[in-house]
N, C-alpha and C. Protein backbone atom coordinates (compact mmCIF):
# COMPACT_ATOMS: atom_id res chain seq x y z
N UNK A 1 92.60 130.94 92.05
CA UNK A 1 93.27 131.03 90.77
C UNK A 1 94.28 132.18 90.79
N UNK A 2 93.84 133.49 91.22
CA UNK A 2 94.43 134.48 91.26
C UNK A 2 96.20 134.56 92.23
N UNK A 3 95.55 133.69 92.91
CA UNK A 3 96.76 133.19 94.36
C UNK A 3 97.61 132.34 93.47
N UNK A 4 97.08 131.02 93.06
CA UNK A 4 98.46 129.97 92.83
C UNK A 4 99.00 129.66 91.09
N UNK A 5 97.94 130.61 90.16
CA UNK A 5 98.45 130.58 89.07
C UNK A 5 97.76 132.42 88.90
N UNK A 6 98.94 133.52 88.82
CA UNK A 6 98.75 134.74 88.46
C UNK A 6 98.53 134.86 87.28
N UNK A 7 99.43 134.48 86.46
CA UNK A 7 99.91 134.89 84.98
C UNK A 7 97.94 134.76 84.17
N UNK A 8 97.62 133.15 84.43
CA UNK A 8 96.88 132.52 84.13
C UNK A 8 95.49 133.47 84.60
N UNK A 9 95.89 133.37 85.46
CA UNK A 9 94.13 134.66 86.27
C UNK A 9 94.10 135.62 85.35
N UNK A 10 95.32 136.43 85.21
CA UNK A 10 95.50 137.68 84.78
C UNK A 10 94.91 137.59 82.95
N UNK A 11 95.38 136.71 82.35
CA UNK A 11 94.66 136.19 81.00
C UNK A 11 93.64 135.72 80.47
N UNK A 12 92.83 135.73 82.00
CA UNK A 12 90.87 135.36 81.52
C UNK A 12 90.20 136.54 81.93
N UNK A 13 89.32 136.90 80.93
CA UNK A 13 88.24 137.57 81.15
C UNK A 13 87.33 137.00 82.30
N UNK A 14 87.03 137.74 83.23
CA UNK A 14 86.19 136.92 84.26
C UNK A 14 84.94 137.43 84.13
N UNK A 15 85.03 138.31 83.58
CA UNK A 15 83.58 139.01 83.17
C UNK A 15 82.21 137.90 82.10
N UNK A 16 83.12 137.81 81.49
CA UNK A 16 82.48 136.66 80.87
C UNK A 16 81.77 134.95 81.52
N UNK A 17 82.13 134.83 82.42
CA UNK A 17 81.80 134.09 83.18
C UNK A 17 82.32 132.48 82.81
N UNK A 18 82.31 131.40 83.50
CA UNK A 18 83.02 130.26 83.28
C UNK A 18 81.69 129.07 83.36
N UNK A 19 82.52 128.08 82.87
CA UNK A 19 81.53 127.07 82.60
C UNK A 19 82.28 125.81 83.49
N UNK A 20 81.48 124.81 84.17
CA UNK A 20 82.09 123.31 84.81
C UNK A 20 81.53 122.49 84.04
N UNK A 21 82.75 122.03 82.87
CA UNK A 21 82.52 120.92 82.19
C UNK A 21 83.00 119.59 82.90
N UNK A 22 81.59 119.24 83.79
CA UNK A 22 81.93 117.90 84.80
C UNK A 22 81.49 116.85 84.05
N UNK A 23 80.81 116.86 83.18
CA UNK A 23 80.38 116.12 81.92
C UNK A 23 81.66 115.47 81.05
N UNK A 24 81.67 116.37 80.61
CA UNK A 24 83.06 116.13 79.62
C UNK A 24 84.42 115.77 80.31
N UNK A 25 84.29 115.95 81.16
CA UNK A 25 85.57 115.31 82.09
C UNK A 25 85.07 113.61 82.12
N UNK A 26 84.16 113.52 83.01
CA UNK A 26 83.86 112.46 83.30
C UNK A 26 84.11 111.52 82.04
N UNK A 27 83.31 112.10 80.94
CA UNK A 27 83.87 110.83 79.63
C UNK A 27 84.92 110.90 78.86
N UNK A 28 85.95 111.66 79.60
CA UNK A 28 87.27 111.10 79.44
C UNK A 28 88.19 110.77 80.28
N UNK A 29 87.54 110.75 81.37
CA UNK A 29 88.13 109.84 82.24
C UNK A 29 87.48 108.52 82.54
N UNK A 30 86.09 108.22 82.53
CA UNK A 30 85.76 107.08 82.85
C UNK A 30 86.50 105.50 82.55
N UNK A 31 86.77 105.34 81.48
CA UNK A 31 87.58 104.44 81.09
C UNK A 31 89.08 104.03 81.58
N UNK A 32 89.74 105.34 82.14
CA UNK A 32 91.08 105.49 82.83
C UNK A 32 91.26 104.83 84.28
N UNK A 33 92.47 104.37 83.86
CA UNK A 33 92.95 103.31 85.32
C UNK A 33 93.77 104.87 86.31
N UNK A 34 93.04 105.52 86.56
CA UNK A 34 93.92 107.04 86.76
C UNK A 34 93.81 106.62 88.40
N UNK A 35 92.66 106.51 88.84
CA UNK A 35 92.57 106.22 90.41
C UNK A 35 91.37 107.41 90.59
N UNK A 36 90.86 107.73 92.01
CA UNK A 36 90.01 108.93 92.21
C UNK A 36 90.54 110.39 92.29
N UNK A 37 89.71 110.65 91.63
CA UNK A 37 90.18 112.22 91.01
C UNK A 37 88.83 112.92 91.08
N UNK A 38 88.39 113.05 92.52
CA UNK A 38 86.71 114.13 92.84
C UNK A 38 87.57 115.14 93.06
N UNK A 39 88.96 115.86 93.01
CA UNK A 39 88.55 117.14 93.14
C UNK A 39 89.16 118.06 91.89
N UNK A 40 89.68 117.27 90.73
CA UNK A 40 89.38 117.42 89.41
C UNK A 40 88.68 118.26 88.48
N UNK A 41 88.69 118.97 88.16
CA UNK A 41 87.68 120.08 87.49
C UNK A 41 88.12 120.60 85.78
N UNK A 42 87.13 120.65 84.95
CA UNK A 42 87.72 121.15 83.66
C UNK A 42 86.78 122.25 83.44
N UNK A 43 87.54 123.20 83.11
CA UNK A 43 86.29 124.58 83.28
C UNK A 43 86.71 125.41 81.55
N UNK A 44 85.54 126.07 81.40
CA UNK A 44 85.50 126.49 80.33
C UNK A 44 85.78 128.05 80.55
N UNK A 45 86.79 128.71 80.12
CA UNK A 45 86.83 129.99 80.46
C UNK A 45 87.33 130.92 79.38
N UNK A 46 86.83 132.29 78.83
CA UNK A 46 87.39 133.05 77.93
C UNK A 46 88.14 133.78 78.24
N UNK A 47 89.31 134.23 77.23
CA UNK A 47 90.88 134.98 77.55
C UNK A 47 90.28 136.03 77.38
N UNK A 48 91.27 137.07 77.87
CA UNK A 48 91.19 138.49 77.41
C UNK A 48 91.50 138.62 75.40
N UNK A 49 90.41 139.15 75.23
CA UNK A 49 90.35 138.90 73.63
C UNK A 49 89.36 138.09 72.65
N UNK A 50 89.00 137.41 73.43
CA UNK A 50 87.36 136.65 73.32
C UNK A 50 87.72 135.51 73.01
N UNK A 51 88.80 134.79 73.22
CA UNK A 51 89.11 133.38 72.62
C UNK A 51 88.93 132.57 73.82
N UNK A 52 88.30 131.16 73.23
CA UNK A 52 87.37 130.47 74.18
C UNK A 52 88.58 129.37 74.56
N UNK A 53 89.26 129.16 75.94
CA UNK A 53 90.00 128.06 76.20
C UNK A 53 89.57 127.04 77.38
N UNK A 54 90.03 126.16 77.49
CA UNK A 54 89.13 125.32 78.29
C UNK A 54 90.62 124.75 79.80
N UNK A 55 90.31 125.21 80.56
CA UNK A 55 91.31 124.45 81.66
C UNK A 55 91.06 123.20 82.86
N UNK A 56 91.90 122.50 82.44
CA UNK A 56 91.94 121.53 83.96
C UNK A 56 92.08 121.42 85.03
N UNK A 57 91.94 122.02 86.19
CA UNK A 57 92.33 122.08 87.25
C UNK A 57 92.95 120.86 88.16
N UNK A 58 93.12 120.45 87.90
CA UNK A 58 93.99 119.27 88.70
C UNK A 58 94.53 119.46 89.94
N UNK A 59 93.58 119.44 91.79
CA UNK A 59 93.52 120.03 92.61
C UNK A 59 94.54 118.38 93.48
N UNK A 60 95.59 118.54 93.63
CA UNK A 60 95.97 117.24 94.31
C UNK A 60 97.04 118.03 95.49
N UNK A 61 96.21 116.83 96.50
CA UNK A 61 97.13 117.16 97.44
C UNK A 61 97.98 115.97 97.71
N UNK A 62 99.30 116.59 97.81
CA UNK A 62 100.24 114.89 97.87
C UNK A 62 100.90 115.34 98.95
N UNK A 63 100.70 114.08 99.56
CA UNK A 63 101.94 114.02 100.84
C UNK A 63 103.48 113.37 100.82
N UNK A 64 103.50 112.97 99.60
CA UNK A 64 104.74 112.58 99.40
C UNK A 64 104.88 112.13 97.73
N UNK A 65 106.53 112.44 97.15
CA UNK A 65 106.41 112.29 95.97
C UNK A 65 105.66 110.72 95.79
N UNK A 66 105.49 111.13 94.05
CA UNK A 66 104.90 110.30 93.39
C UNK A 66 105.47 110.00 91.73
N UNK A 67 105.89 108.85 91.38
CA UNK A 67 106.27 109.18 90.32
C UNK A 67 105.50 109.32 89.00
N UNK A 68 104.10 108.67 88.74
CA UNK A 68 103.90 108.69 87.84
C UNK A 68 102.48 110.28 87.53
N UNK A 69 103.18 111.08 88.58
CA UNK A 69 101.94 112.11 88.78
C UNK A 69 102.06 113.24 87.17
N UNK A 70 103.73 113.36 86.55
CA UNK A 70 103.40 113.79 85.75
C UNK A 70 102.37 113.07 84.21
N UNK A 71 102.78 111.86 84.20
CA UNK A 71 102.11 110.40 83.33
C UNK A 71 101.11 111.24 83.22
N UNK A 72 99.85 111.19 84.45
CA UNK A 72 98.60 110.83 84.80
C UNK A 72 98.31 112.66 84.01
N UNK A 73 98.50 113.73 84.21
CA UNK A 73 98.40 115.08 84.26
C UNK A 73 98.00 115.13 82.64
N UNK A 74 99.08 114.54 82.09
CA UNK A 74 99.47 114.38 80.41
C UNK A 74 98.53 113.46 79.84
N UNK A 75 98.11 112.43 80.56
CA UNK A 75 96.65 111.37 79.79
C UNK A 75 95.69 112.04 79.93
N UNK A 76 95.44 113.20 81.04
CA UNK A 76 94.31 114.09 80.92
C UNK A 76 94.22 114.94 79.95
N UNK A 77 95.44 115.73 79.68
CA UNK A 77 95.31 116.66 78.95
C UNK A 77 95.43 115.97 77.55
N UNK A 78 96.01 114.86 76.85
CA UNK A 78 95.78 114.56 75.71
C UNK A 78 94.49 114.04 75.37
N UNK A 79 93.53 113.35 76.26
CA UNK A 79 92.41 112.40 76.06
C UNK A 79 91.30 113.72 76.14
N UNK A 80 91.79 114.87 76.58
CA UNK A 80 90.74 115.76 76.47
C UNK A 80 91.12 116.44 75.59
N UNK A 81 92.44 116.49 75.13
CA UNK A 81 92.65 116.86 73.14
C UNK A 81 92.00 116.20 72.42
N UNK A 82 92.26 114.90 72.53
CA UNK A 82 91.88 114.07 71.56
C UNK A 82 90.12 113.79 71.43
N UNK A 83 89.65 113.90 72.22
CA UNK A 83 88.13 113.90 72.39
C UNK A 83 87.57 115.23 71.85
N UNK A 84 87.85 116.48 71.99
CA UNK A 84 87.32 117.86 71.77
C UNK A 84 87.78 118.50 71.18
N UNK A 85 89.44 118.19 70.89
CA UNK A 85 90.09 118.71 69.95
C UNK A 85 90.47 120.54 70.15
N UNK A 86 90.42 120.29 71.75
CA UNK A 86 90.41 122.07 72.45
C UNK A 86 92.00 121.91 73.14
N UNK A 87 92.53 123.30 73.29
CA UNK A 87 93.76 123.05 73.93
C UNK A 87 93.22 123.44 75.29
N UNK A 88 94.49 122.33 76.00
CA UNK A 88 93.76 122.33 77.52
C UNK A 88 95.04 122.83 78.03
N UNK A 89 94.50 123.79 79.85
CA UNK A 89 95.67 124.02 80.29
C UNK A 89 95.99 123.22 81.60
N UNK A 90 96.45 122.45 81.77
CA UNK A 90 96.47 121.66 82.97
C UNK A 90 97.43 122.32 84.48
N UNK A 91 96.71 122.84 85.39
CA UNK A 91 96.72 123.31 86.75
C UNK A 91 97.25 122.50 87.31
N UNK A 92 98.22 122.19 88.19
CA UNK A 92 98.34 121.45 89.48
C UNK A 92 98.93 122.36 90.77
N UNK A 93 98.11 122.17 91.75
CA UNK A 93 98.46 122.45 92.97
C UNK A 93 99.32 121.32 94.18
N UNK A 94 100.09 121.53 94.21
CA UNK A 94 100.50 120.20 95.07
C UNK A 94 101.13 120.51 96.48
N UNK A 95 100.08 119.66 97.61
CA UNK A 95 100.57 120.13 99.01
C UNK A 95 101.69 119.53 99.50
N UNK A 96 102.98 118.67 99.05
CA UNK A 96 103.53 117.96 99.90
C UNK A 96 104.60 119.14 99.90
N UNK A 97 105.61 118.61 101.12
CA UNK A 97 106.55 119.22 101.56
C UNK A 97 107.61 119.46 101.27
N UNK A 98 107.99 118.34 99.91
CA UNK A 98 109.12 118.64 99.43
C UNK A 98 109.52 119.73 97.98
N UNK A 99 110.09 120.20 98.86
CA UNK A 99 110.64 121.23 97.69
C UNK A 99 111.32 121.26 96.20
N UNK A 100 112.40 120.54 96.54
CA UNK A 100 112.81 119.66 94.92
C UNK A 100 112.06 118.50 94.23
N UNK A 101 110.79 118.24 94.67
CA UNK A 101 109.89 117.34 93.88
C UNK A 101 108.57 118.50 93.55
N UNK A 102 108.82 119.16 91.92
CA UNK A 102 108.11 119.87 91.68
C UNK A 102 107.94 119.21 89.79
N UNK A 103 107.20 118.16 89.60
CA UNK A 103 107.39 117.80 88.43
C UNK A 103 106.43 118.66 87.63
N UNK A 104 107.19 119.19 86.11
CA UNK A 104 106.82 119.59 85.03
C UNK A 104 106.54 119.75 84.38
N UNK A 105 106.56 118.28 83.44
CA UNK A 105 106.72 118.37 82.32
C UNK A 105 106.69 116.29 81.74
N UNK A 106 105.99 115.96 81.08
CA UNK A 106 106.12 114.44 81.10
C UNK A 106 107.07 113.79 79.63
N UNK A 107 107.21 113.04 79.35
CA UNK A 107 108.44 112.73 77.74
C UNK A 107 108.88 111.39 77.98
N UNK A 108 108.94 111.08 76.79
CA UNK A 108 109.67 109.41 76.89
C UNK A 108 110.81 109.44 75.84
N UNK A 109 111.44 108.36 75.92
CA UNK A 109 112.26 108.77 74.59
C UNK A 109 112.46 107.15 74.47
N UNK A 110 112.36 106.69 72.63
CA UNK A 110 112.79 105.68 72.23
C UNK A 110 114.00 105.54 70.57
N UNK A 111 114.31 105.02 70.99
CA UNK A 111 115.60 105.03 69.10
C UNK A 111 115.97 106.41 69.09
N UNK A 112 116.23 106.86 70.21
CA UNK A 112 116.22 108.15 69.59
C UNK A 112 115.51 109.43 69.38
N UNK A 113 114.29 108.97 69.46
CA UNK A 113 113.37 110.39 69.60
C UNK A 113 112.59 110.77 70.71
């Protein structure tokens, strides 16, 4: 954590210790056409300040782009809004080689909005 997201390390209390909500993942993903996702993790961890936030780790290694990888990132993090009603922070690590395929951010747009 400390290595590939700083900011994020630096903003949890580690003292407090963390929780693996493999439970609560699982039943919001079970139903999802997402594909296999064992190295997946949603952990429960407190900020500096005592506020309780919950993160996704989303551990993927890709060998080559993919397009619908931001889609899939964003059905996690809303279906685990929408189920718990917690804000989630969604992690991705990604091993492939290319440098200008670093997706961000997911959005659609229709009529206009």
């Amino acid at each position: 954590m400390q290595f590939f997201f700083p900011q994020a390390h630096e903003e949890i209390d580690w003292s407090q210790g963390n929780e693996f909500l493999d439970k609560e993942l699982q039943q919001v993903v079970r139903d999802a056409l997402l594909g296999r996702r064992l190295a997946d993790k949603l952990v429960k961890v407190y900020r500096i300040g005592g506020e309780e936030s919950w993160i996704l780790a989303h551990i993927e290694v890709q060998s080559q782009e993919e397009s619908d990888f931001a889609e899939r990132m964003f059905v996690y993090n809303y279906r685990i809004f929408d189920l718990y009603k917690r804000s989630v922070a969604s992690l991705a690590v990604l091993g492939d080689e290319r440098v200008n395929w670093r997706p961000n951010q997911f959005g659609y747009e229709l009529f206009g909005f």
